[in-house]
PDB file of N, CA and C in Angstrom:
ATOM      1  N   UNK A   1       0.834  -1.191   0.000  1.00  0.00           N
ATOM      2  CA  UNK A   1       0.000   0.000   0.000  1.00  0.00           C
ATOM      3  C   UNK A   1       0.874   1.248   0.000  1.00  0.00           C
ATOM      4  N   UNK A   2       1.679   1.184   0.649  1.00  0.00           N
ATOM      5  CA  UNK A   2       2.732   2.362   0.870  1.00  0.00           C
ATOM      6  C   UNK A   2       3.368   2.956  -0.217  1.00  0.00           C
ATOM      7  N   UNK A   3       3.821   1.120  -1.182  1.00  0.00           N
ATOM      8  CA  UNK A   3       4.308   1.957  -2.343  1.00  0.00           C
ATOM      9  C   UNK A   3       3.100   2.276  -3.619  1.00  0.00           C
ATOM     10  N   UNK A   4       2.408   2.154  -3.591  1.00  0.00           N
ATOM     11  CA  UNK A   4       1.186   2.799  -4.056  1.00  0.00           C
ATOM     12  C   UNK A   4       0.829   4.157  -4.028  1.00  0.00           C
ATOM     13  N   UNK A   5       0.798   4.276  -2.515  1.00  0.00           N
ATOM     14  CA  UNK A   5       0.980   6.007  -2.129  1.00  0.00           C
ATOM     15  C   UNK A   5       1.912   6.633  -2.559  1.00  0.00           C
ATOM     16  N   UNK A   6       3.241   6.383  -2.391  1.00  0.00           N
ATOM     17  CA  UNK A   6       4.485   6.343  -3.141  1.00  0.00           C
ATOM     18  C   UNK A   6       4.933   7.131  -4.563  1.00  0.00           C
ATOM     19  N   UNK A   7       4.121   6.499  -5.196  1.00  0.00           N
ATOM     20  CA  UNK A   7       4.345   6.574  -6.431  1.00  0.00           C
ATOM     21  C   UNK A   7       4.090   7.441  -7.516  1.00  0.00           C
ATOM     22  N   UNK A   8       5.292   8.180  -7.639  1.00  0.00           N
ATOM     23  CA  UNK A   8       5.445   9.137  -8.623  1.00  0.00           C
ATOM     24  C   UNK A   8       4.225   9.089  -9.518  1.00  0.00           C
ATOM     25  N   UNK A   9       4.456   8.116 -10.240  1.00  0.00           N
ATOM     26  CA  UNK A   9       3.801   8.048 -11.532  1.00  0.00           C
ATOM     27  C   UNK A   9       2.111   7.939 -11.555  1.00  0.00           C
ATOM     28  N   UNK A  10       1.865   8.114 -10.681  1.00  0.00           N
ATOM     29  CA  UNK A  10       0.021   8.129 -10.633  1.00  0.00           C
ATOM     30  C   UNK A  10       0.024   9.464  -9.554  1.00  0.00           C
ATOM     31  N   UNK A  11      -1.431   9.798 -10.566  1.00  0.00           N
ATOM     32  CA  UNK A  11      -1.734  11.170  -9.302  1.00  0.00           C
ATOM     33  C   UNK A  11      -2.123  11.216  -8.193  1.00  0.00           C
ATOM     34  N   UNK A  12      -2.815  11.714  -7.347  1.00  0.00           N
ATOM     35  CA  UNK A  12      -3.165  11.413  -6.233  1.00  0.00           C
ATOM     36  C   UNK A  12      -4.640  10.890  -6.226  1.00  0.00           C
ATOM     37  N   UNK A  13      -5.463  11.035  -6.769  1.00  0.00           N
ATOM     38  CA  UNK A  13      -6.659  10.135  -7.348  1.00  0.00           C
ATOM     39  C   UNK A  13      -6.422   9.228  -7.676  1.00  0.00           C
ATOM     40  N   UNK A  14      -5.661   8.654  -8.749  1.00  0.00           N
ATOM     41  CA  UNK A  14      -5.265   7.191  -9.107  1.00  0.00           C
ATOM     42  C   UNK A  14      -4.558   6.383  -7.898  1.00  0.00           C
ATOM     43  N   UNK A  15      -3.322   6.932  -7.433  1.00  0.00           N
ATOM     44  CA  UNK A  15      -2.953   6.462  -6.231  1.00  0.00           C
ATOM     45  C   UNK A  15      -4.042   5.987  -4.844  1.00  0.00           C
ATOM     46  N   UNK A  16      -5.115   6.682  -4.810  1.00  0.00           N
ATOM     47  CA  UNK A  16      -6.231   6.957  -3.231  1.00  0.00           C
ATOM     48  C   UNK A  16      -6.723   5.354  -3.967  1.00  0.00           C
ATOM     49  N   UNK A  17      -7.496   5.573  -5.092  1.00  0.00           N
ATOM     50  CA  UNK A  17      -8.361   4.155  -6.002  1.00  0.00           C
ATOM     51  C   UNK A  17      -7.789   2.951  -6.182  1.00  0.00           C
ATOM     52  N   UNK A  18      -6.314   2.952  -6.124  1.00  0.00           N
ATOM     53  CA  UNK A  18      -5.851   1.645  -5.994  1.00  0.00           C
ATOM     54  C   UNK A  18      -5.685   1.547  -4.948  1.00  0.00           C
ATOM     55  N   UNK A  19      -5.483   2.407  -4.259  1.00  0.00           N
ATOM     56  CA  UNK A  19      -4.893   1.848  -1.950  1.00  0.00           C
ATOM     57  C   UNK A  19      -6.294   1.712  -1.700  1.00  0.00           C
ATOM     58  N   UNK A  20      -7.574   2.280  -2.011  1.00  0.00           N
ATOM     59  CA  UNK A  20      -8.545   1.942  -1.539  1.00  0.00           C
ATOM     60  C   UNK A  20      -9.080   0.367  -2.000  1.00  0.00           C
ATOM     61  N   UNK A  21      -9.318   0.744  -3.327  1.00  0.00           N
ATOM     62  CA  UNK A  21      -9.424  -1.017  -4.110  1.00  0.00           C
ATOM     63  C   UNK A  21      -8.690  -2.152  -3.342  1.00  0.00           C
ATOM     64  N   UNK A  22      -7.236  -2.175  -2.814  1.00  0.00           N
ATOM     65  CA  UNK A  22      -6.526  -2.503  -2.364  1.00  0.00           C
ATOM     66  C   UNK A  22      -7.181  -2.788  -1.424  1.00  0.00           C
ATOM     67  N   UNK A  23      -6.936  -2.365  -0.179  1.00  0.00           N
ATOM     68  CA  UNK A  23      -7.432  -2.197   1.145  1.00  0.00           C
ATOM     69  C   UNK A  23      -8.958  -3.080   1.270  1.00  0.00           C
ATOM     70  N   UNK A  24      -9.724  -2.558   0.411  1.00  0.00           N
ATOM     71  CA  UNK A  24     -11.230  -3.004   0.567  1.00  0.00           C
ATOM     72  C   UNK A  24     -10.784  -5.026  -0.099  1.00  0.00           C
ATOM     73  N   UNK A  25     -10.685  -4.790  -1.364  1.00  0.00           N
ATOM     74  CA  UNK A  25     -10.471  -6.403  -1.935  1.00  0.00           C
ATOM     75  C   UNK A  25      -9.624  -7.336  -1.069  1.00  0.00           C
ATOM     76  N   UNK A  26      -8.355  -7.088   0.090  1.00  0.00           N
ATOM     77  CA  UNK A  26      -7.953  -7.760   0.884  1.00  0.00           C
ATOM     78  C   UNK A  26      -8.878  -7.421   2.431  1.00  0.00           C
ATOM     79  N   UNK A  27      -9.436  -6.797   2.689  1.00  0.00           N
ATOM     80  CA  UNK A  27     -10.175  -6.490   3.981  1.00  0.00           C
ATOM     81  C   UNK A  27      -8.570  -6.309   5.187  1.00  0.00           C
ATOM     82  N   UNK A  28      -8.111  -5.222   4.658  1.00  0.00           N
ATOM     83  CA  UNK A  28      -7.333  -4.618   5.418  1.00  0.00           C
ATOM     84  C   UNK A  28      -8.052  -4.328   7.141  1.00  0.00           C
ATOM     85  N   UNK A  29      -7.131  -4.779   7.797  1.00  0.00           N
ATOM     86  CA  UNK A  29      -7.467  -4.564   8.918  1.00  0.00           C
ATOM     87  C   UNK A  29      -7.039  -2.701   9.859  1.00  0.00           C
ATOM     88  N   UNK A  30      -7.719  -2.454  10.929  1.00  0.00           N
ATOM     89  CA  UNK A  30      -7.637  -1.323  10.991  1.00  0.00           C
ATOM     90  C   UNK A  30      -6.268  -1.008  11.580  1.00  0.00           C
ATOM     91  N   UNK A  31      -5.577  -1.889  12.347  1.00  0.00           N
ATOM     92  CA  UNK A  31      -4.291  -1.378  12.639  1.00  0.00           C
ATOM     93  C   UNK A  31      -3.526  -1.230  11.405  1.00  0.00           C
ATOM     94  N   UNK A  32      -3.188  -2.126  10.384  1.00  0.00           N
ATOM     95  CA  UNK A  32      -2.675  -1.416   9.104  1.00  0.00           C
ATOM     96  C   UNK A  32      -2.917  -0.410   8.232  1.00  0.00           C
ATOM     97  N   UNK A  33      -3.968   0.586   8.352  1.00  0.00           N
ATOM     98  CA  UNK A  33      -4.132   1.717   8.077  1.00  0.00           C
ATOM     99  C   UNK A  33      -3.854   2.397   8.916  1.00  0.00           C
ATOM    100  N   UNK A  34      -4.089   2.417  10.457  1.00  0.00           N
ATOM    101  CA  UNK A  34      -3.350   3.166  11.321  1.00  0.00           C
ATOM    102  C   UNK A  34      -1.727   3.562  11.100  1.00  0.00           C
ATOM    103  N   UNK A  35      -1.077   2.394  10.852  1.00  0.00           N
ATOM    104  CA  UNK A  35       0.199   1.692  10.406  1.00  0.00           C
ATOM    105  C   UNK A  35       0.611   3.017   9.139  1.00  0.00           C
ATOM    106  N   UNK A  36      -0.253   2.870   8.384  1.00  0.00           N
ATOM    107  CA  UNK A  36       0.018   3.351   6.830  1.00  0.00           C
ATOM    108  C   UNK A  36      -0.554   4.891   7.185  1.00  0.00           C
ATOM    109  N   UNK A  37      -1.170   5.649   8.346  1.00  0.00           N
ATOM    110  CA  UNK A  37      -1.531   6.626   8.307  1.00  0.00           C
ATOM    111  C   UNK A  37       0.232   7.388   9.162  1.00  0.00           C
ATOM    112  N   UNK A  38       0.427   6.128  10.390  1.00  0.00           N
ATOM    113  CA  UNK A  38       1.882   7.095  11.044  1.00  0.00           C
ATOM    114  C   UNK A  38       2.528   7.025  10.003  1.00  0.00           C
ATOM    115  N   UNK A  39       3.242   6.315   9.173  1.00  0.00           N
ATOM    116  CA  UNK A  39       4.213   6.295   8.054  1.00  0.00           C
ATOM    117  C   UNK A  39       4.185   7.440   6.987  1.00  0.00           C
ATOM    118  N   UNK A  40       2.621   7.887   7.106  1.00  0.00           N
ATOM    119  CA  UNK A  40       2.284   9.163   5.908  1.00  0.00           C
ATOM    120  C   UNK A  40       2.520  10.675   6.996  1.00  0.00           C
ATOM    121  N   UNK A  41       3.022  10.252   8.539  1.00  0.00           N
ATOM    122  CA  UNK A  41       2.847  11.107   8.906  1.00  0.00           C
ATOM    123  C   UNK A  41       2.147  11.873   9.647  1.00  0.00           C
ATOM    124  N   UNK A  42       0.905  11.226   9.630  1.00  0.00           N
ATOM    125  CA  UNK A  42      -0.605  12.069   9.907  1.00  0.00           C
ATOM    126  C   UNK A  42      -0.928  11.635  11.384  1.00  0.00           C
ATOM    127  N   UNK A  43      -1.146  13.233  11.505  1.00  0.00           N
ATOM    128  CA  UNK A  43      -1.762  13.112  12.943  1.00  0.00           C
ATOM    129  C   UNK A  43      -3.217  12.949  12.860  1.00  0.00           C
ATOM    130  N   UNK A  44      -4.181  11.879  13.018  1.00  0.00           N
ATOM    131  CA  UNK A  44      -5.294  11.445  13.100  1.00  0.00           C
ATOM    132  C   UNK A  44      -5.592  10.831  14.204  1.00  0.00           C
ATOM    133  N   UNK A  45      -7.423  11.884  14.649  1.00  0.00           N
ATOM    134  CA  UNK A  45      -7.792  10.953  15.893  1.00  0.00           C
ATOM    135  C   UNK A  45      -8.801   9.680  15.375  1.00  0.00           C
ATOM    136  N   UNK A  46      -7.972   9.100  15.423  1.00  0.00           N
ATOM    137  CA  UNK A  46      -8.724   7.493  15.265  1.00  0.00           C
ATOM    138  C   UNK A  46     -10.014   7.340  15.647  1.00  0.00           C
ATOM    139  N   UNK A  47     -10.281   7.752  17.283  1.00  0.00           N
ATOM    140  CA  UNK A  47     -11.103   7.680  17.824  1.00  0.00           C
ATOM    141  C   UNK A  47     -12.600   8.124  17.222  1.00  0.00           C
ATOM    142  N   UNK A  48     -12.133   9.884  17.337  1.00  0.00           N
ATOM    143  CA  UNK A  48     -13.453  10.304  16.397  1.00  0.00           C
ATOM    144  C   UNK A  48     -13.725  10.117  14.703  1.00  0.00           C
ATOM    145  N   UNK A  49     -12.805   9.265  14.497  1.00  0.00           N
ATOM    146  CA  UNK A  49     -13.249   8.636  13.726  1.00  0.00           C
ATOM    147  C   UNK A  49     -13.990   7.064  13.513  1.00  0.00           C
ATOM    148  N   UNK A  50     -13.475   6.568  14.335  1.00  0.00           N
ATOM    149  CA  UNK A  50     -14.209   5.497  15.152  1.00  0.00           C
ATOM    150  C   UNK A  50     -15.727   5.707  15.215  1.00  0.00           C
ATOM    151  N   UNK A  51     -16.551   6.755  15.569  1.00  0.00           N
ATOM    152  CA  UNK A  51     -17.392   7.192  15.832  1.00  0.00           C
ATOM    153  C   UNK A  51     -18.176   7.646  15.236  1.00  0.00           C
ATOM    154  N   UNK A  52     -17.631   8.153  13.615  1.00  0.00           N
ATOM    155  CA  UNK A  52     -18.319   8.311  12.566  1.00  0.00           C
ATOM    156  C   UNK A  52     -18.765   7.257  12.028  1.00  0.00           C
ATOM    157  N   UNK A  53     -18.098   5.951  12.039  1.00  0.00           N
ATOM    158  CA  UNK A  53     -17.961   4.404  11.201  1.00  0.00           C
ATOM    159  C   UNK A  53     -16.875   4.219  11.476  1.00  0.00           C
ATOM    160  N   UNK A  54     -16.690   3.265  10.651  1.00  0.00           N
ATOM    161  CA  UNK A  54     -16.026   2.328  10.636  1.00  0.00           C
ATOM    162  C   UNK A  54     -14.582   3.142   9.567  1.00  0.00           C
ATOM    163  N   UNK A  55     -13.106   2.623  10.329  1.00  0.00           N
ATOM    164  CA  UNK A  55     -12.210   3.507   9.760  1.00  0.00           C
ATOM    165  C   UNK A  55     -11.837   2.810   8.356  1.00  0.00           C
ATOM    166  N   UNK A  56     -11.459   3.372   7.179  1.00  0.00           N
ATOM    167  CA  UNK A  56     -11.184   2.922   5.933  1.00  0.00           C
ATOM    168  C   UNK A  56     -10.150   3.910   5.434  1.00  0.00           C
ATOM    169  N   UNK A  57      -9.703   3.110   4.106  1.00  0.00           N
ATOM    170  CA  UNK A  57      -8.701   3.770   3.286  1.00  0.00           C
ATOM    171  C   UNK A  57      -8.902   4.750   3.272  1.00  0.00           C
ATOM    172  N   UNK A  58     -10.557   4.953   2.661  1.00  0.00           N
ATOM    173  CA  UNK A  58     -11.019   6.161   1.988  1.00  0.00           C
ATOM    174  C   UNK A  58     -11.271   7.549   3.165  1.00  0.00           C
ATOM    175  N   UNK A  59     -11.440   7.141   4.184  1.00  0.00           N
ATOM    176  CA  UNK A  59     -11.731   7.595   5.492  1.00  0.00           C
ATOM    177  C   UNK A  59     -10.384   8.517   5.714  1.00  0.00           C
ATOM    178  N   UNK A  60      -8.669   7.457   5.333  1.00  0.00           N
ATOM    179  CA  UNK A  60      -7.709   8.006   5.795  1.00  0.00           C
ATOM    180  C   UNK A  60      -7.559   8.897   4.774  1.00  0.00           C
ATOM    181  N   UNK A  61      -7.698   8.617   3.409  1.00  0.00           N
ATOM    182  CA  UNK A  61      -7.040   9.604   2.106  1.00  0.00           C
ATOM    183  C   UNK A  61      -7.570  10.781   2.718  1.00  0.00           C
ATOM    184  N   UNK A  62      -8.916  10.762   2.950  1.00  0.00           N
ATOM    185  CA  UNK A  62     -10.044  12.513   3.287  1.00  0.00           C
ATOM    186  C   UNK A  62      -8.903  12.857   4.439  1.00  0.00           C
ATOM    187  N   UNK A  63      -8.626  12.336   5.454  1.00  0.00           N
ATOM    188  CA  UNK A  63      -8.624  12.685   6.657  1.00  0.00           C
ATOM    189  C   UNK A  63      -6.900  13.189   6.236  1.00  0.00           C
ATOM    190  N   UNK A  64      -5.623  12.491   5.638  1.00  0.00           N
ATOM    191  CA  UNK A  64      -4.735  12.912   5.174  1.00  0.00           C
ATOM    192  C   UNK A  64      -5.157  14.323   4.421  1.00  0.00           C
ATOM    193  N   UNK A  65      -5.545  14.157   3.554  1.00  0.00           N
ATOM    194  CA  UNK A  65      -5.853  15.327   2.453  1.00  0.00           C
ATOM    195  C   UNK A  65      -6.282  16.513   2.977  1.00  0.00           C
ATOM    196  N   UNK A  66      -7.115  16.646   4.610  1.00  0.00           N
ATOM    197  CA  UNK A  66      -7.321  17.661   5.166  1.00  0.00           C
ATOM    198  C   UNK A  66      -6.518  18.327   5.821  1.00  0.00           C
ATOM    199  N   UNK A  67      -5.457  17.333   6.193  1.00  0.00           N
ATOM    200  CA  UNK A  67      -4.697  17.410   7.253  1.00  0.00           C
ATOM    201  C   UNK A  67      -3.650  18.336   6.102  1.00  0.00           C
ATOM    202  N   UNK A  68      -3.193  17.987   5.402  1.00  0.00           N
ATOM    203  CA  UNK A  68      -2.104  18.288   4.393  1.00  0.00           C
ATOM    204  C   UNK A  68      -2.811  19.667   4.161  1.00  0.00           C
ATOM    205  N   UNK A  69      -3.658  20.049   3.729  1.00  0.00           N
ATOM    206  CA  UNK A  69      -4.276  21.380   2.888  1.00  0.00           C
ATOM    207  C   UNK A  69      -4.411  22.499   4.587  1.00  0.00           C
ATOM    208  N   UNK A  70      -4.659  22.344   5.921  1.00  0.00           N
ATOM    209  CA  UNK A  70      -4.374  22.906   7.334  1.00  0.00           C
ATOM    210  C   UNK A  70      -3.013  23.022   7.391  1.00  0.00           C
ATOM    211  N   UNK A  71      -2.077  21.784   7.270  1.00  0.00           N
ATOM    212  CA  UNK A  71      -0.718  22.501   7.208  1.00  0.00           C
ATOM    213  C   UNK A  71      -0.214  23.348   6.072  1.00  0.00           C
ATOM    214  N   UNK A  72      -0.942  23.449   5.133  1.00  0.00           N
ATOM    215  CA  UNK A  72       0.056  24.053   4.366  1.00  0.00           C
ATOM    216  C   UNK A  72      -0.939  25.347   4.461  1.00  0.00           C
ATOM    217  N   UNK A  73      -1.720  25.889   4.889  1.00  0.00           N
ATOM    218  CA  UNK A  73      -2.818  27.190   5.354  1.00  0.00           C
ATOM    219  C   UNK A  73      -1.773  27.461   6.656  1.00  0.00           C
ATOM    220  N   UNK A  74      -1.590  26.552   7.563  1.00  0.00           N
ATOM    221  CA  UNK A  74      -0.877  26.890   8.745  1.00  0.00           C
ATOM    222  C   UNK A  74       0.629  27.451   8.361  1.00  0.00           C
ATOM    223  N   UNK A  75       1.029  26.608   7.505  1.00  0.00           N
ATOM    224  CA  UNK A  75       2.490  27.377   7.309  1.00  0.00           C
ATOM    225  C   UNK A  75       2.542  28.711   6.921  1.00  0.00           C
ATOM    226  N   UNK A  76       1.844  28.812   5.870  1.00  0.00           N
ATOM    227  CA  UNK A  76       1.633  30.536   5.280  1.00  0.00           C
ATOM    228  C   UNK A  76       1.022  31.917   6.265  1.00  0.00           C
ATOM    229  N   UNK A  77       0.403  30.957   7.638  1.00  0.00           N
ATOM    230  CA  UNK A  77      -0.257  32.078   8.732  1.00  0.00           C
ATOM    231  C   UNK A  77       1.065  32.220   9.062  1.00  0.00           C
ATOM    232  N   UNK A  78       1.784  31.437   9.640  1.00  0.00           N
ATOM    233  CA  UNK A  78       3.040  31.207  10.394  1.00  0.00           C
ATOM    234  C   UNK A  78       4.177  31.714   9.632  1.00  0.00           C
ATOM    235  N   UNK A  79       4.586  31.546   8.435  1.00  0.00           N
ATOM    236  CA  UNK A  79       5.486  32.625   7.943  1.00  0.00           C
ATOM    237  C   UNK A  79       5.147  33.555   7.392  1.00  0.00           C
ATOM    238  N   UNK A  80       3.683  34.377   7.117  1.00  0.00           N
ATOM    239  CA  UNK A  80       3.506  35.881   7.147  1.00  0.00           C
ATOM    240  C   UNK A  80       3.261  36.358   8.104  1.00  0.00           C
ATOM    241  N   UNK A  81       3.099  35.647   9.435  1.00  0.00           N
ATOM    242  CA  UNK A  81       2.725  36.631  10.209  1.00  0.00           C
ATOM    243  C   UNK A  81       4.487  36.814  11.325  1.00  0.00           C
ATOM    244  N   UNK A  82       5.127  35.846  10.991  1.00  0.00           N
ATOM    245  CA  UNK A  82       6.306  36.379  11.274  1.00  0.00           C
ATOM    246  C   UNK A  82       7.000  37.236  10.491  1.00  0.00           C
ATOM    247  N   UNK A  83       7.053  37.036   8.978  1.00  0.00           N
ATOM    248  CA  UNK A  83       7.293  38.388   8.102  1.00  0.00           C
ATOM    249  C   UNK A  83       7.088  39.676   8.640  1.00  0.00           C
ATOM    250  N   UNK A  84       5.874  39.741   8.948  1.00  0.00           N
ATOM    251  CA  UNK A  84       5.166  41.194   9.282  1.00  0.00           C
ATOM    252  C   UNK A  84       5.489  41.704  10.413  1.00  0.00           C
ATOM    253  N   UNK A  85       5.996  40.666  11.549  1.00  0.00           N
ATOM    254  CA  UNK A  85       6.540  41.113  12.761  1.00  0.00           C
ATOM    255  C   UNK A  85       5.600  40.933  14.074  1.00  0.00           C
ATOM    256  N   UNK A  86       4.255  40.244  13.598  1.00  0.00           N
ATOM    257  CA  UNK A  86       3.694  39.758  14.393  1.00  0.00           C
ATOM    258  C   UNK A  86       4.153  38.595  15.914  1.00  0.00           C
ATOM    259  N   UNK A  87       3.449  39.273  17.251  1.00  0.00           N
ATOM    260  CA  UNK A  87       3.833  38.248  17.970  1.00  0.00           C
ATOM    261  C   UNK A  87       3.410  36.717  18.184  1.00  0.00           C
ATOM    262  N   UNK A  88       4.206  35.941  18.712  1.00  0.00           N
ATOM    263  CA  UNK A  88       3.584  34.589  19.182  1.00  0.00           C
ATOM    264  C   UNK A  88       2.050  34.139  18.935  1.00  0.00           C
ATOM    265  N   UNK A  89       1.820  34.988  20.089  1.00  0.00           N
ATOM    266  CA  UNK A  89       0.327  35.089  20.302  1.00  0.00           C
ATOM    267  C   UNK A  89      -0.521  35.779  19.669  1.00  0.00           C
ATOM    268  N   UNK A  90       0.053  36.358  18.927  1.00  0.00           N
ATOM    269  CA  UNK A  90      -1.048  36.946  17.608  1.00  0.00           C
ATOM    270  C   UNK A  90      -1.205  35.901  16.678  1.00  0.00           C
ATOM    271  N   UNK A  91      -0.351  35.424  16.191  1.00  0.00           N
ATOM    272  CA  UNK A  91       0.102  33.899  15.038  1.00  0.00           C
ATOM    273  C   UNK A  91      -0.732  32.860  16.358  1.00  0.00           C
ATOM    274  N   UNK A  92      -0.440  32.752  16.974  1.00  0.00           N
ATOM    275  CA  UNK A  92      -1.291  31.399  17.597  1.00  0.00           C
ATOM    276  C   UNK A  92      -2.850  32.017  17.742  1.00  0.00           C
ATOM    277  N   UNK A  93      -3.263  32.981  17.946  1.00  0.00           N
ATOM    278  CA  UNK A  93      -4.891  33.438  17.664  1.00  0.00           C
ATOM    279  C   UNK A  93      -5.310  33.646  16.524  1.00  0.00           C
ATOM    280  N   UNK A  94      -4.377  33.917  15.716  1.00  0.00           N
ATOM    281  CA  UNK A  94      -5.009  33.835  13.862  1.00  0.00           C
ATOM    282  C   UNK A  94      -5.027  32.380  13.359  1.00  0.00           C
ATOM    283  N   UNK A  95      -4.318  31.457  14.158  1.00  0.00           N
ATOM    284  CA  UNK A  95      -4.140  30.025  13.275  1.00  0.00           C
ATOM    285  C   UNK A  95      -5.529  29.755  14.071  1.00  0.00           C
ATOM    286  N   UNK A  96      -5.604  29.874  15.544  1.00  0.00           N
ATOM    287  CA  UNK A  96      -7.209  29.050  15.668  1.00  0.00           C
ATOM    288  C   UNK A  96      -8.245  29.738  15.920  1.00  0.00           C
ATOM    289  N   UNK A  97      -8.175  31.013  14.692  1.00  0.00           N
ATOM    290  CA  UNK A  97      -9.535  31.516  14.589  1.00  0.00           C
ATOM    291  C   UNK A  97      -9.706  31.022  13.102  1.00  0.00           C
ATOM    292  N   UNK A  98      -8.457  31.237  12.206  1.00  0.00           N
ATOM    293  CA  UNK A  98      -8.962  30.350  10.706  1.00  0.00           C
ATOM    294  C   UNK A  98      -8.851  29.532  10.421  1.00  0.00           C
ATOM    295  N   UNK A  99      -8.310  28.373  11.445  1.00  0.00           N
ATOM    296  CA  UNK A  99      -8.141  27.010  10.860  1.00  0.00           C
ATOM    297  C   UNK A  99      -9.232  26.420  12.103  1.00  0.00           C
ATOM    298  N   UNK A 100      -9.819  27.298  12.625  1.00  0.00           N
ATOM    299  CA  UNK A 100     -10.477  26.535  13.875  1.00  0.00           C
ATOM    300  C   UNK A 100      -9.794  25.417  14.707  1.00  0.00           C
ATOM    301  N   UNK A 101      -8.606  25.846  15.585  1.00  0.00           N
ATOM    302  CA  UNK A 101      -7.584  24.620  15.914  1.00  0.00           C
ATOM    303  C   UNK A 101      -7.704  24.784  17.145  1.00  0.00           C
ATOM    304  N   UNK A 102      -7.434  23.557  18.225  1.00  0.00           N
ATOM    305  CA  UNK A 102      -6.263  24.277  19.707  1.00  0.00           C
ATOM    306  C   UNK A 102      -5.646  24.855  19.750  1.00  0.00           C
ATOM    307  N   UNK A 103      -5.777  25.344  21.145  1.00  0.00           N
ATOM    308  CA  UNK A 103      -4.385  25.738  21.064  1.00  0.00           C
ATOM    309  C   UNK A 103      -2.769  25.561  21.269  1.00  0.00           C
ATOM    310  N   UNK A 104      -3.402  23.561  21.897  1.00  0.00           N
ATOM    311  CA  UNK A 104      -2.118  22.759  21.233  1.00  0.00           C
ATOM    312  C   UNK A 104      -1.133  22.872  19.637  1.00  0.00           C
ATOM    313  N   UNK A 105      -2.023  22.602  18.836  1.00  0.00           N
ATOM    314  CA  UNK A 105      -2.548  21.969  17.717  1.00  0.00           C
ATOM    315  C   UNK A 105      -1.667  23.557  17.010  1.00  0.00           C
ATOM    316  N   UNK A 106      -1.957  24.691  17.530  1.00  0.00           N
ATOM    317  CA  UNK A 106      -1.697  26.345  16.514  1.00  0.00           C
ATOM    318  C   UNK A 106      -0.169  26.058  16.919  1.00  0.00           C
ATOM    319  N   UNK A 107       0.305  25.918  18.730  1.00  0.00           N
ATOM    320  CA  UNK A 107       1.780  25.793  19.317  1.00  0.00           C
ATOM    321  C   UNK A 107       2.445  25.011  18.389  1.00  0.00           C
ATOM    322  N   UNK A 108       1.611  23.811  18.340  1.00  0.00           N
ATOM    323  CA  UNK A 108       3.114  22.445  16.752  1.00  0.00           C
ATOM    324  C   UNK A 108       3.088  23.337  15.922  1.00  0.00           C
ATOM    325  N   UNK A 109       2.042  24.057  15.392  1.00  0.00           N
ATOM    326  CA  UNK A 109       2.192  24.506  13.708  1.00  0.00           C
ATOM    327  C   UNK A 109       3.428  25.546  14.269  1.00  0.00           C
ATOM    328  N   UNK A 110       3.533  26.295  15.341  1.00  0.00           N
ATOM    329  CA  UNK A 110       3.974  27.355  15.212  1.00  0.00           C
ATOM    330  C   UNK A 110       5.627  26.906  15.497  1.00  0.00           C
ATOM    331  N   UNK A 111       5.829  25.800  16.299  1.00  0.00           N
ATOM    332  CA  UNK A 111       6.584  25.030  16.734  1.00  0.00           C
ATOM    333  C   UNK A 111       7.665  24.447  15.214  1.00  0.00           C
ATOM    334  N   UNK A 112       6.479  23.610  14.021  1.00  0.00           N
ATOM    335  CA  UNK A 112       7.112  23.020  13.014  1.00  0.00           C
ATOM    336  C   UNK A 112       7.409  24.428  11.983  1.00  0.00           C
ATOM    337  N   UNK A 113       6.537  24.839  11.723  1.00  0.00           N
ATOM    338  CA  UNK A 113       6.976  26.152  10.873  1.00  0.00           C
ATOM    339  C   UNK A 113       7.861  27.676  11.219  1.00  0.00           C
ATOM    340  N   UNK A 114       7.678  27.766  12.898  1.00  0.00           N
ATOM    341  CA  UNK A 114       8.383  29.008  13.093  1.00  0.00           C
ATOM    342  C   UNK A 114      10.029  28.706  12.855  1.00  0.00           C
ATOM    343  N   UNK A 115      10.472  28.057  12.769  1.00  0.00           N
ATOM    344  CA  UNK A 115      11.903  27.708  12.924  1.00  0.00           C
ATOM    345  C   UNK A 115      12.373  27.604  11.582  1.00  0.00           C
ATOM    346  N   UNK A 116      11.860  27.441  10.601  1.00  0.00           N
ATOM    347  CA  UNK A 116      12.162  27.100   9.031  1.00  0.00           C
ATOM    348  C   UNK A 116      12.175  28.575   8.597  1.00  0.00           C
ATOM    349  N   UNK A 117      11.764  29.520   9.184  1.00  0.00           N
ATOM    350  CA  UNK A 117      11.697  31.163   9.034  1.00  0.00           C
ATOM    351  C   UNK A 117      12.657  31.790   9.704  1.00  0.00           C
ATOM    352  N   UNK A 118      13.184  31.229  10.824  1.00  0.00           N
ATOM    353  CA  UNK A 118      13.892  32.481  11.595  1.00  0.00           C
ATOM    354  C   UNK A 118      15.129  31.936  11.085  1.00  0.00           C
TER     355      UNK A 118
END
């Protein structure tokens, strides 16, 4: 599955349709998508997802794909608002008033992205 995700040569639609096809035609179990979600990286609560249904490929691609499109919104709060000269706590109240976050959750962004700027 991994190298599926992997792979250059298919887009990210073609890639999601075969890991899902995949996943569903062997009845992937849920710790190996858990498995295949730390390896992609992703911070996902399992749980509330648990709670929606039942967790799936297709479940993780959405839940990756959101996650990916927040960090990369989070990075751009986080290096313009250090550009501009904004403080800490101005950048941690703009990330979770527009990304609707914690204020755990604004500290990592500000944590993984403030340092790639200064």
């Amino acid at each position: 599955m991994m190298r599926m995700i992997l792979d250059k040569s298919l887009t990210r639609d073609e890639a999601r349709k075969k890991v899902i096809d995949y996943a569903r035609e062997h009845n992937v179990d849920k710790t190996v998508i858990m498995t295949v979600a730390g390896a992609a990286n992703c911070r996902i609560d399992y749980n509330a997802l648990s709670r929606k249904g039942d967790l799936d490929m297709c479940t993780l691609f959405d839940e990756i794909a959101r996650e990916n499109e927040a960090r990369g919104e989070a990075k751009g709060i986080v290096e313009t608002g250090l550009d501009y000269g904004l403080s800490e706590n101005d950048i941690l109240e703009r990330l979770q008033k527009k990304l609707n976050l914690s204020l755990q959750m604004a500290q990592e962004y500000i944590k993984m992205f403030g340092k790639q700027t200064m």
